[in-house]
Protein backbone atom coordinates (compact mmCIF):
# COMPACT_ATOMS: atom_id res chain seq x y z
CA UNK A 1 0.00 0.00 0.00
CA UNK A 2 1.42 4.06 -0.84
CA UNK A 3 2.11 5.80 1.89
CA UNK A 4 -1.13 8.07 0.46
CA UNK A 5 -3.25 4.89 1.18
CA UNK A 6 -1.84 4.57 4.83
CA UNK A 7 -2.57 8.05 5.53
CA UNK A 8 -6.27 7.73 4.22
CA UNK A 9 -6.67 4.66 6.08
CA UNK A 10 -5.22 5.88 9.82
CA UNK A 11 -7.89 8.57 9.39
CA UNK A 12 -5.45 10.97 9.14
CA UNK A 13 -7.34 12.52 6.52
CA UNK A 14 -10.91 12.06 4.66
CA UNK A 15 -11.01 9.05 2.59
CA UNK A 16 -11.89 11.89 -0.80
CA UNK A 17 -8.67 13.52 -0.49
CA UNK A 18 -7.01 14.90 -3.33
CA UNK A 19 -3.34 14.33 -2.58
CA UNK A 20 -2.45 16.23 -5.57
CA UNK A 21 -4.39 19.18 -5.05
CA UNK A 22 -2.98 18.74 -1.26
CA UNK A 23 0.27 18.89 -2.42
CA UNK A 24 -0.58 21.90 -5.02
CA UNK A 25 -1.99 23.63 -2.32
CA UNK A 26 1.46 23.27 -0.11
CA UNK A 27 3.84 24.24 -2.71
CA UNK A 28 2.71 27.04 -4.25
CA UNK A 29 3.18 29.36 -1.61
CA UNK A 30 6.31 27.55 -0.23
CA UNK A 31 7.17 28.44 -3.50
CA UNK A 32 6.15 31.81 -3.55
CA UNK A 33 8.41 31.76 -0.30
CA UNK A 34 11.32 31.05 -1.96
CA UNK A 35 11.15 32.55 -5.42
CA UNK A 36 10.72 36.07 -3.40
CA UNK A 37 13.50 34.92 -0.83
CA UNK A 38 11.04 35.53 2.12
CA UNK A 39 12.01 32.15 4.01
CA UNK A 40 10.91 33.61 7.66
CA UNK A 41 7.17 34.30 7.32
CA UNK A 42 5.95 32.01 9.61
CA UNK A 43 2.40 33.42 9.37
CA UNK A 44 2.09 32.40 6.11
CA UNK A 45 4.02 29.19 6.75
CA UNK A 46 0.90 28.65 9.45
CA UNK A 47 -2.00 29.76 7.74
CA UNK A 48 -1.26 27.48 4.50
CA UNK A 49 -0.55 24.51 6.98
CA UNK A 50 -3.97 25.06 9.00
CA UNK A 51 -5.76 25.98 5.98
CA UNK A 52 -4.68 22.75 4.52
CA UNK A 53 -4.95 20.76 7.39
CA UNK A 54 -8.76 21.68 7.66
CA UNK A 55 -9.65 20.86 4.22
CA UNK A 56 -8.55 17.80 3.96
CA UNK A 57 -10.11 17.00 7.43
CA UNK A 58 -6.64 16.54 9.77
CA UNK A 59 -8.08 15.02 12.50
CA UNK A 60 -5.86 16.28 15.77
C-alpha cells in the first residue's frame, strides 16, 4: 500500500482527499516563499498549513 493509502486509512485525513491538489496547495506558496527569498514568514508558513490541514479533514 502508498504511503497516500496509509494516511487515508489511519484517518489521518478524509477518505476523498485529493493528494495532488494537497500537495498543489502546499507548494505554491512555499514556493512563492522562496522565489521572493522571504524564508521567515511564519504566518504564512501557518495559515497554509492550517488551511490545509482543515480541508482535507486533519483530525488532531
Amino acid at each position: 500500500m502508498s504511503e497516500t493509502g496509509r494516511i487515508v486509512e489511519r484517518g489521518d485525513v478524509r477518505p476523498d482527499t485529493d493528494i495532488r491538489s494537497v500537495a498543489t496547495m502546499v507548494a505554491a506558496p512555499t514556493f512563492r516563499l522562496v522565489a521572493e527569498q522571504e524564508l521567515s514568514d511564519s504566518d504564512l508558513v501557518d495559515s497554509v498549513v492550517e488551511r490545509v490541514a482543515r480541508a482535507v479533514g486533519v483530525q488532531r
